[in-house]
PDB file of N, CA and C in Angstrom:
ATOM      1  N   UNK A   1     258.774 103.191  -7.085  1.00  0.00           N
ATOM      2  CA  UNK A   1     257.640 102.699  -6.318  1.00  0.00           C
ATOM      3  C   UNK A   1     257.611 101.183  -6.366  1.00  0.00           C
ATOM      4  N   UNK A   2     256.826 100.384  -5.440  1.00  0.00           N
ATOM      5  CA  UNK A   2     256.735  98.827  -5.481  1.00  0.00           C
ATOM      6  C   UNK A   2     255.295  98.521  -6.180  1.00  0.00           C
ATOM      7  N   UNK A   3     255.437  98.230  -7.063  1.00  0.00           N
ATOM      8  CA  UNK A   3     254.760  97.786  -8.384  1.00  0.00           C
ATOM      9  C   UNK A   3     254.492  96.278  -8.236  1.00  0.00           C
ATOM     10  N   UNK A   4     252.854  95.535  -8.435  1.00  0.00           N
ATOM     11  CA  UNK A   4     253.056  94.882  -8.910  1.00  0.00           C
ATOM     12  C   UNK A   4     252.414  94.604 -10.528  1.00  0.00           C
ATOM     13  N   UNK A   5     252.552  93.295 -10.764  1.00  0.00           N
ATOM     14  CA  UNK A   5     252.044  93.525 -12.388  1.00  0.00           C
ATOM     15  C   UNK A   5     251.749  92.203 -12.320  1.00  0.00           C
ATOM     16  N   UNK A   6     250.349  92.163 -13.435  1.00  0.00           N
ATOM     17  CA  UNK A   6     250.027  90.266 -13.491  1.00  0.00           C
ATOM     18  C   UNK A   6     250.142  90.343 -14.969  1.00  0.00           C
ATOM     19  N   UNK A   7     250.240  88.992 -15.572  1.00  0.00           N
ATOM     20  CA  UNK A   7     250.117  88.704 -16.640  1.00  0.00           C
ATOM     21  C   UNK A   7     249.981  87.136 -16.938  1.00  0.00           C
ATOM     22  N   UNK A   8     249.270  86.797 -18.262  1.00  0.00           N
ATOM     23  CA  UNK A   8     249.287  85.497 -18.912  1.00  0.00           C
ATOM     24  C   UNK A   8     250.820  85.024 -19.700  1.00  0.00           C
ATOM     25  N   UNK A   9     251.520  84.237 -19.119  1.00  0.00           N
ATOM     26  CA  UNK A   9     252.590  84.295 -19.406  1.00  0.00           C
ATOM     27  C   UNK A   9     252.685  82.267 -20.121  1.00  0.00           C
ATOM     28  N   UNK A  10     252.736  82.273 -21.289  1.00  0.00           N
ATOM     29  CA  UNK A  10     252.828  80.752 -21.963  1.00  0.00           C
ATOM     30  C   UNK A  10     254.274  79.940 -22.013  1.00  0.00           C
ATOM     31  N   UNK A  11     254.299  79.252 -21.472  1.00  0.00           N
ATOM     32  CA  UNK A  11     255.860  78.568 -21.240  1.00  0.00           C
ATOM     33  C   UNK A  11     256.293  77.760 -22.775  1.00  0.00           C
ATOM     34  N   UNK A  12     255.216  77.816 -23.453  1.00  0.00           N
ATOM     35  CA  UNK A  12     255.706  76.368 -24.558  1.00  0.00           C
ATOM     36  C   UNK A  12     256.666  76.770 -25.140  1.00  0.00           C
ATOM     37  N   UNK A  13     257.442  75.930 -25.598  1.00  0.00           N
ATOM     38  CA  UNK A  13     258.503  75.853 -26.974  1.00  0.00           C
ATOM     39  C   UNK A  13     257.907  75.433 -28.595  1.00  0.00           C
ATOM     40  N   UNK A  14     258.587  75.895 -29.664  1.00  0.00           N
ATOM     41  CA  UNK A  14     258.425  75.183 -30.925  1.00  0.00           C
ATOM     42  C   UNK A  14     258.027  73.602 -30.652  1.00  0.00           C
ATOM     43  N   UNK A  15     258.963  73.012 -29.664  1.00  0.00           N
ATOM     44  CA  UNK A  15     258.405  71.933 -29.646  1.00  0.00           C
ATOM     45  C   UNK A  15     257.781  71.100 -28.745  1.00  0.00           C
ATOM     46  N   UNK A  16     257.090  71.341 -27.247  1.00  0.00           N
ATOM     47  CA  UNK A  16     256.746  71.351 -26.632  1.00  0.00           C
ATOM     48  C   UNK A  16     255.689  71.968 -25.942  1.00  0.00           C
ATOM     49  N   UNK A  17     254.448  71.687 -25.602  1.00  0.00           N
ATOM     50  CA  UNK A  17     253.219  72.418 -25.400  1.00  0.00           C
ATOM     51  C   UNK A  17     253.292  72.606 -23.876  1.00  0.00           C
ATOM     52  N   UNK A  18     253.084  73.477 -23.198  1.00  0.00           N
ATOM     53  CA  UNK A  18     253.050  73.294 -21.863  1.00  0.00           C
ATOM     54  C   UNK A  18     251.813  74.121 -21.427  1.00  0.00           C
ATOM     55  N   UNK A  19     251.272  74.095 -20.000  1.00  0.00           N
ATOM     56  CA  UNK A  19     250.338  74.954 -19.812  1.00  0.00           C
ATOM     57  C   UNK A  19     250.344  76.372 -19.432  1.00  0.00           C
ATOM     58  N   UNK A  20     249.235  77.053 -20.027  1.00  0.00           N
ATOM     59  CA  UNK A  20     249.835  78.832 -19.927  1.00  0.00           C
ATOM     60  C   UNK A  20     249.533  78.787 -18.313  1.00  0.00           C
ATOM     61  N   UNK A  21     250.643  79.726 -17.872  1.00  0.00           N
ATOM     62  CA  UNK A  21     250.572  80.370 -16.642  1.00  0.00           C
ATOM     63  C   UNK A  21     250.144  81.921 -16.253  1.00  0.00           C
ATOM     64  N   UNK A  22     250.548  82.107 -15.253  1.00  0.00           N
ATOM     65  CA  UNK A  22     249.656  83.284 -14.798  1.00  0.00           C
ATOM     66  C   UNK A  22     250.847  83.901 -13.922  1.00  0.00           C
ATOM     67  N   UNK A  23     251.226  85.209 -14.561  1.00  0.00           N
ATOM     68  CA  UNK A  23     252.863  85.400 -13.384  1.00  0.00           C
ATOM     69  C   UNK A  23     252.573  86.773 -13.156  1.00  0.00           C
ATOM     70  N   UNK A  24     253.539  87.065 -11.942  1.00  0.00           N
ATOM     71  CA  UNK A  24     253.609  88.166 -10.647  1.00  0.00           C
ATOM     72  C   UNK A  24     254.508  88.472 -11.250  1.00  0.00           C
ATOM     73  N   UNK A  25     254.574  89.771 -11.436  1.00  0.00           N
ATOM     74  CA  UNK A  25     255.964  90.516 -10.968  1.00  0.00           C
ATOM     75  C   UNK A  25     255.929  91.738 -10.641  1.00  0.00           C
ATOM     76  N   UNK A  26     256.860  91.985  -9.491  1.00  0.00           N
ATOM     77  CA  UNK A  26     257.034  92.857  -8.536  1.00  0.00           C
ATOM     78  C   UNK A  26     258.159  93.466  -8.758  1.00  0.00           C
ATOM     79  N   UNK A  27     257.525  94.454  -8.575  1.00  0.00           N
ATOM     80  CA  UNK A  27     259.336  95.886  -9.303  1.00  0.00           C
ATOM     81  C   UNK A  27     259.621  96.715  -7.510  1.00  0.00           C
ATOM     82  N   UNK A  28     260.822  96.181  -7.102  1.00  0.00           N
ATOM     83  CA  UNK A  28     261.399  96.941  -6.063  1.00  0.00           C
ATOM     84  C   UNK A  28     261.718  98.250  -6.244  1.00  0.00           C
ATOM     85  N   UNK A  29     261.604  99.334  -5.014  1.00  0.00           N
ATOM     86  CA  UNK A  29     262.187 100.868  -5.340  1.00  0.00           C
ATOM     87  C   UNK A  29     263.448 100.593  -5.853  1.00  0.00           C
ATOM     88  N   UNK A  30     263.691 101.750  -6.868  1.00  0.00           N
ATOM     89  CA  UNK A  30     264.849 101.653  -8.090  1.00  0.00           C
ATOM     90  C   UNK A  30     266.047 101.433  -7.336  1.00  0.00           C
ATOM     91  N   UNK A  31     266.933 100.776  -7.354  1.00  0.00           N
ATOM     92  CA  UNK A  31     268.291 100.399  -6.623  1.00  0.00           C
ATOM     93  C   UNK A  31     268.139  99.639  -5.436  1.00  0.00           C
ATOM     94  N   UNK A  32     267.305  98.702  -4.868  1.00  0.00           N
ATOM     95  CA  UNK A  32     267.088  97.873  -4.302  1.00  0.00           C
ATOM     96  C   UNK A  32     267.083  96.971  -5.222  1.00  0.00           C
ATOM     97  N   UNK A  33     267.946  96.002  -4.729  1.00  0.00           N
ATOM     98  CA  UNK A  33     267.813  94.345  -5.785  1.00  0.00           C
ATOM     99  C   UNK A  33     266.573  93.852  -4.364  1.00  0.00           C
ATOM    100  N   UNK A  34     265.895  93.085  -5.529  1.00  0.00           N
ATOM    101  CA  UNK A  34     264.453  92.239  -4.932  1.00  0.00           C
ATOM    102  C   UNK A  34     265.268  90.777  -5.112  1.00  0.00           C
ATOM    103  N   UNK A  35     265.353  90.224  -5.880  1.00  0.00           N
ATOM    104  CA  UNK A  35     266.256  88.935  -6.096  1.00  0.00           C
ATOM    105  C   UNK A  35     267.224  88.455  -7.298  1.00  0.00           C
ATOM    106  N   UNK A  36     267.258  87.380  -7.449  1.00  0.00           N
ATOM    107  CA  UNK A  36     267.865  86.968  -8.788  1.00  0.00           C
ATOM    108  C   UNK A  36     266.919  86.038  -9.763  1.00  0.00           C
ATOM    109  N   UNK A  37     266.715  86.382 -10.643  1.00  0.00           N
ATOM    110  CA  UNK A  37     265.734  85.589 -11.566  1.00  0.00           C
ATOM    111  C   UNK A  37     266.928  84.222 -12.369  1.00  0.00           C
ATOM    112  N   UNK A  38     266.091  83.328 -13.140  1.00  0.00           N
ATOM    113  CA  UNK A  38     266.367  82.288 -13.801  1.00  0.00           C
ATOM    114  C   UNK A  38     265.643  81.768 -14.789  1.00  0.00           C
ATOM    115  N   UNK A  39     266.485  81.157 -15.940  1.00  0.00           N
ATOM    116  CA  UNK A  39     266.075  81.353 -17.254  1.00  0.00           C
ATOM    117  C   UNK A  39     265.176  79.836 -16.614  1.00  0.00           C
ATOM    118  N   UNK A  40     264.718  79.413 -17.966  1.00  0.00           N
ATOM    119  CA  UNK A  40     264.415  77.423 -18.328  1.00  0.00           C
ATOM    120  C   UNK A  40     265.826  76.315 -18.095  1.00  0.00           C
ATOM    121  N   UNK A  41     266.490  76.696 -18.607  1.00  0.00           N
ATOM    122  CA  UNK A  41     268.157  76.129 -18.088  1.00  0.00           C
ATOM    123  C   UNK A  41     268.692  76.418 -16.843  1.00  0.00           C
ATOM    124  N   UNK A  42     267.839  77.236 -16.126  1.00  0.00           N
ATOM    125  CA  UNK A  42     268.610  77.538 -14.831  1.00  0.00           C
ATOM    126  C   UNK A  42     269.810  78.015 -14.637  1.00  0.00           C
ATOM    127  N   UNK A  43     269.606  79.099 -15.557  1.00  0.00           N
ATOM    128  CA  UNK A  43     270.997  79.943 -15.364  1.00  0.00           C
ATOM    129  C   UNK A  43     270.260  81.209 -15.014  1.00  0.00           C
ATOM    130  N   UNK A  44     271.233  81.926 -14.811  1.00  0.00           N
ATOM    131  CA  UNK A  44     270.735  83.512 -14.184  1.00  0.00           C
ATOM    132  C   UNK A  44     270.686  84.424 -15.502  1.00  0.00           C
ATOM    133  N   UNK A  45     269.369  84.998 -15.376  1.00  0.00           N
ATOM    134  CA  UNK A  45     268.632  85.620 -16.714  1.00  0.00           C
ATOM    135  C   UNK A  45     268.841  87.313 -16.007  1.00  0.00           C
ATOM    136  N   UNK A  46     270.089  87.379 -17.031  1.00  0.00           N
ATOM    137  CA  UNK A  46     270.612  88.997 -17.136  1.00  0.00           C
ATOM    138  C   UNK A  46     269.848  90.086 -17.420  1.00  0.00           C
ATOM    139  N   UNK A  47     268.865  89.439 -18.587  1.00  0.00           N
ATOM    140  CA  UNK A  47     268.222  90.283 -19.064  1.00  0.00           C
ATOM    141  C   UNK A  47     266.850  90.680 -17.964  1.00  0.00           C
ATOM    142  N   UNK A  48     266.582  90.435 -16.870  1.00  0.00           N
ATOM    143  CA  UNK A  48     265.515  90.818 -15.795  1.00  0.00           C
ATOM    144  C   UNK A  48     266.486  91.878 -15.087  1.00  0.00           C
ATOM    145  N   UNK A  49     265.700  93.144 -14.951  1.00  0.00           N
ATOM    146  CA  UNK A  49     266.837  93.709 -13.947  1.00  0.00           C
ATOM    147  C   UNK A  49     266.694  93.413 -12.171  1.00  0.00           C
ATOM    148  N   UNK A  50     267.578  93.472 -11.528  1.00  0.00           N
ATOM    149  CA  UNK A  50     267.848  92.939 -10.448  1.00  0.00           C
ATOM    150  C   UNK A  50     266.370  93.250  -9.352  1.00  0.00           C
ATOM    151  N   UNK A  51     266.038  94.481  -9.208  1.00  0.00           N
ATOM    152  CA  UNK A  51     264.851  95.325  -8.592  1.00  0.00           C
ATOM    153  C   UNK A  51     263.828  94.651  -9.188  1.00  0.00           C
ATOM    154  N   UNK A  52     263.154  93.543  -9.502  1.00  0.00           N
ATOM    155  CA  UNK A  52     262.091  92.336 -10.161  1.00  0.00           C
ATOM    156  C   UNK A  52     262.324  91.169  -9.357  1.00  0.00           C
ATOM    157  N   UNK A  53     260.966  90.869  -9.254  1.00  0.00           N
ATOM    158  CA  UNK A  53     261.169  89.227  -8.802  1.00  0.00           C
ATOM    159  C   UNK A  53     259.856  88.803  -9.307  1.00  0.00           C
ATOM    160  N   UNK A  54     259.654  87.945  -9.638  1.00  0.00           N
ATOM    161  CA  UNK A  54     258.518  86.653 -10.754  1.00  0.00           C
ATOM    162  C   UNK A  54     258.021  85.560 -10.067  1.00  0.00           C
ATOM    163  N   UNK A  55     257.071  85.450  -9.776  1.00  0.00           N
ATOM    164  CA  UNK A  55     256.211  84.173  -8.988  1.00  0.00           C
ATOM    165  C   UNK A  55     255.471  83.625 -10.781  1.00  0.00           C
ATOM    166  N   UNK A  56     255.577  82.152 -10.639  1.00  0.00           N
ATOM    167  CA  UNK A  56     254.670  81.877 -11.636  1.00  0.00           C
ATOM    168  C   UNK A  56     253.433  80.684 -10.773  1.00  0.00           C
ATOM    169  N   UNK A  57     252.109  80.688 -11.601  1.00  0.00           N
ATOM    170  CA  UNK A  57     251.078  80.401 -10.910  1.00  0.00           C
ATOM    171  C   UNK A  57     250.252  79.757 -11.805  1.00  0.00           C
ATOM    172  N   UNK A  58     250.183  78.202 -11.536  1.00  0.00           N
ATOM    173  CA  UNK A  58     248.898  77.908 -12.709  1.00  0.00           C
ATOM    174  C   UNK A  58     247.611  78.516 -13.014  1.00  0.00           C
ATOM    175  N   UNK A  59     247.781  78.807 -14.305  1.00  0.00           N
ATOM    176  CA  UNK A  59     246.362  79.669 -14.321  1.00  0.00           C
ATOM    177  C   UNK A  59     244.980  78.798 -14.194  1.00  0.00           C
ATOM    178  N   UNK A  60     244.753  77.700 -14.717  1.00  0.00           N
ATOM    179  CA  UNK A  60     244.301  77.625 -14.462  1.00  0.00           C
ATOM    180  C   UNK A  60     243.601  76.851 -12.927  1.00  0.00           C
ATOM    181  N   UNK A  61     244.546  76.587 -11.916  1.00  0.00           N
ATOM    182  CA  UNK A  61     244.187  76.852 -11.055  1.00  0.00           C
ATOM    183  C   UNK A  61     243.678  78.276 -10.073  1.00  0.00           C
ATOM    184  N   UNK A  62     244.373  78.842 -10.786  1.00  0.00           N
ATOM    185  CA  UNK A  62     244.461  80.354 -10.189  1.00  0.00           C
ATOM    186  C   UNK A  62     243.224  80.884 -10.219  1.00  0.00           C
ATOM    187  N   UNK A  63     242.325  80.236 -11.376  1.00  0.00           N
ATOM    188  CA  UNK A  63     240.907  81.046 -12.356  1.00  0.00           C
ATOM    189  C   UNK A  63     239.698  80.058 -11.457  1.00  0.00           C
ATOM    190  N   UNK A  64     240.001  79.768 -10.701  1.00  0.00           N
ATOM    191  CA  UNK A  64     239.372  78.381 -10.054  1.00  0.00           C
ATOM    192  C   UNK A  64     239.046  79.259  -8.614  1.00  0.00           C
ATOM    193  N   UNK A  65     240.238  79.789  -8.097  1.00  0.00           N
ATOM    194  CA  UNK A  65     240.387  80.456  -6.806  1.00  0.00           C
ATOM    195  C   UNK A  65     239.393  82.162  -7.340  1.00  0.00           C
ATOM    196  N   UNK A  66     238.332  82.132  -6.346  1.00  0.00           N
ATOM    197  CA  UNK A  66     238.128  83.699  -6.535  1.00  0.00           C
ATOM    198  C   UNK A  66     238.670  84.952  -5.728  1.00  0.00           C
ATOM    199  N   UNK A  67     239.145  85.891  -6.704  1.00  0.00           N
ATOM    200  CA  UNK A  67     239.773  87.151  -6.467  1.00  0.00           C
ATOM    201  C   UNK A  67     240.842  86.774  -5.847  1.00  0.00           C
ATOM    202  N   UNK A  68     241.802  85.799  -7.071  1.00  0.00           N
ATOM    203  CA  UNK A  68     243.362  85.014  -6.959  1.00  0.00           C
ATOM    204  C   UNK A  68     244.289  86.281  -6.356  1.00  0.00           C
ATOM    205  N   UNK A  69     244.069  87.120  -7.850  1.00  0.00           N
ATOM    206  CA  UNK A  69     245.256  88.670  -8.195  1.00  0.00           C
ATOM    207  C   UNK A  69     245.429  89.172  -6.895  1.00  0.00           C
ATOM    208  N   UNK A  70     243.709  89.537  -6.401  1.00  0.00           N
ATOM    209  CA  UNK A  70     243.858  90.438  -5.450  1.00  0.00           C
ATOM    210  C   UNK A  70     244.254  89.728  -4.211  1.00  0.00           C
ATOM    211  N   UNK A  71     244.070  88.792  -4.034  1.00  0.00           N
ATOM    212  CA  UNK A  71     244.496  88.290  -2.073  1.00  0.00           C
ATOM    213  C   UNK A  71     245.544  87.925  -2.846  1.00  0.00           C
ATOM    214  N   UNK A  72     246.625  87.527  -3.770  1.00  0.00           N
ATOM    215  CA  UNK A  72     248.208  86.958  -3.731  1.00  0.00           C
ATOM    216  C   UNK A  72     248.877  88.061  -3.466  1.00  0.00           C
ATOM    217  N   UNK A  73     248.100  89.589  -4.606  1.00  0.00           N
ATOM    218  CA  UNK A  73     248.940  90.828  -4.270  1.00  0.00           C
ATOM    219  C   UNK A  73     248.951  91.436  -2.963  1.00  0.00           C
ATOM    220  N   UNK A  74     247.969  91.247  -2.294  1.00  0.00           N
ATOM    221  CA  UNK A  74     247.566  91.619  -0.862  1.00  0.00           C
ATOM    222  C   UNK A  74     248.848  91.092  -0.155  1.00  0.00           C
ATOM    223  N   UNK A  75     248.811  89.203  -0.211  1.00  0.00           N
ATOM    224  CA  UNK A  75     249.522  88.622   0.679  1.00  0.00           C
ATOM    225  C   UNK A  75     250.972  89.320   0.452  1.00  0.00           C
ATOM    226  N   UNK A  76     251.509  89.552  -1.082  1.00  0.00           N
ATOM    227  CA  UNK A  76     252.907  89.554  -1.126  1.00  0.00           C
ATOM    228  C   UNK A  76     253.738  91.133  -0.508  1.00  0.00           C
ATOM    229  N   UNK A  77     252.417  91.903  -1.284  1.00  0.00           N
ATOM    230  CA  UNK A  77     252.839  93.469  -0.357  1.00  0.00           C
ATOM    231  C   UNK A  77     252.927  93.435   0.846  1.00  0.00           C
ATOM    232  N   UNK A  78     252.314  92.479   1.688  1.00  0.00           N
ATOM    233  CA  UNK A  78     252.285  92.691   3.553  1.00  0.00           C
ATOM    234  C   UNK A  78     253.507  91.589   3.752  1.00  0.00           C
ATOM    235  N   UNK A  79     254.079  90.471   2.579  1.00  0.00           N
ATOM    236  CA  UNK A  79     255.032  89.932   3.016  1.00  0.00           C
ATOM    237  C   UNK A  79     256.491  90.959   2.686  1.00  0.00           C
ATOM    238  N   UNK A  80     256.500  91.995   1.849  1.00  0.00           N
ATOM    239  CA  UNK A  80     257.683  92.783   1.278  1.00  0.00           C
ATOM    240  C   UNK A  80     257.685  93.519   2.355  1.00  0.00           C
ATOM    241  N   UNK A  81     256.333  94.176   3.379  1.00  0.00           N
ATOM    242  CA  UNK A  81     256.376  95.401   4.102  1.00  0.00           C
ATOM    243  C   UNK A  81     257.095  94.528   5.590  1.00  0.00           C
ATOM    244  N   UNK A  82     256.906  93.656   6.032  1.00  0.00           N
ATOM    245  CA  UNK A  82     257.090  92.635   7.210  1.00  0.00           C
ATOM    246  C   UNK A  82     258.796  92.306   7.437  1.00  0.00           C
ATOM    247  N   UNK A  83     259.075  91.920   5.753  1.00  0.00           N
ATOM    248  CA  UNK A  83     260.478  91.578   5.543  1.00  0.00           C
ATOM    249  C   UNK A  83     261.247  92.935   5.223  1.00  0.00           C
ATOM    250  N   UNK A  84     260.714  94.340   5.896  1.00  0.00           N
ATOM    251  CA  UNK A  84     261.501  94.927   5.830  1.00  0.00           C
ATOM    252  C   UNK A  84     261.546  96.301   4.454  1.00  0.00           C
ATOM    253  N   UNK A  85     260.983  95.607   3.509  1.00  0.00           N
ATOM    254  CA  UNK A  85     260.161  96.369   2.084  1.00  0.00           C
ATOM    255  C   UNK A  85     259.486  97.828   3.023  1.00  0.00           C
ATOM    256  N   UNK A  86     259.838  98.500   1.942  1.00  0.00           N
ATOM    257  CA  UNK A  86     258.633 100.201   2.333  1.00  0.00           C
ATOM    258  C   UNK A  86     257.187  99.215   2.011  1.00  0.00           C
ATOM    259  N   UNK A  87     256.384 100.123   2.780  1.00  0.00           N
ATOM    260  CA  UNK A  87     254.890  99.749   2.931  1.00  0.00           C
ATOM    261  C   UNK A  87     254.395 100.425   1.148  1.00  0.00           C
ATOM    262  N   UNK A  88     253.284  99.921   0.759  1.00  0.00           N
ATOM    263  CA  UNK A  88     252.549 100.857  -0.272  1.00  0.00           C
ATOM    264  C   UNK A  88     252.343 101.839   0.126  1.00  0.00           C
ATOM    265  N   UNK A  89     252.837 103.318  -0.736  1.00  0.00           N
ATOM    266  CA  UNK A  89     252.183 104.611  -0.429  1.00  0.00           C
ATOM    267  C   UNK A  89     250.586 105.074  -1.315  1.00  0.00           C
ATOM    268  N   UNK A  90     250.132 105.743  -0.616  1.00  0.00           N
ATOM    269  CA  UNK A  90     248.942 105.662  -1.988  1.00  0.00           C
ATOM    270  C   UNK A  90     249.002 107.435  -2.062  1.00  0.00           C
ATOM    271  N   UNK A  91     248.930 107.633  -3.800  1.00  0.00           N
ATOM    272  CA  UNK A  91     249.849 109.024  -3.964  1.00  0.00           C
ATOM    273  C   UNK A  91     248.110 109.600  -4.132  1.00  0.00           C
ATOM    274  N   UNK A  92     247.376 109.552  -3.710  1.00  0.00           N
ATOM    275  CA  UNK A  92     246.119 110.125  -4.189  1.00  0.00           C
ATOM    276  C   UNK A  92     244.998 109.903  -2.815  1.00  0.00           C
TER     277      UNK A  92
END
């Protein structure tokens, strides 16, 4: 199924503070690649499987915008269904 998922996701290092973010990710039907992900070095991060793709989003801009989750997930499902993506089914 096309899944999405939010989460608080913190970029810092041991030595570096950065600001926490706020990230998307979207799980394509199983054997569809969605894209290619990338680490902090900008190399290609193996460990994401291919059927995922990751938007990251300042949170706290994001917490600023009301009902962020719901109109980004809105926008991105009608951009997956447009570009060709299966539409959401609703099993209930």
């Amino acid at each position: 199924a096309n899944d999405v998922v939010w989460d608080v996701f913190d970029p810092s290092s041991p030595t570096q503070q950065r600001e926490r973010l706020i990230r998307l990710t979207l799980v394509s039907v199983s054997g569809k690649a969605a894209r290619t992900c990338y680490d902090k070095e900008n190399h290609v991060d193996n460990t994401v499987l291919a059927n995922r793709a990751r938007f990251l989003f300042s949170l706290s801009q994001a917490e600023s915008v009301p009902d962020f989750q719901t109109r980004m997930a809105k926008a991105f499902k009608k951009l997956i269904e447009l570009s060709g993506g299966m539409p959401e089914d609703d099993l209930f």
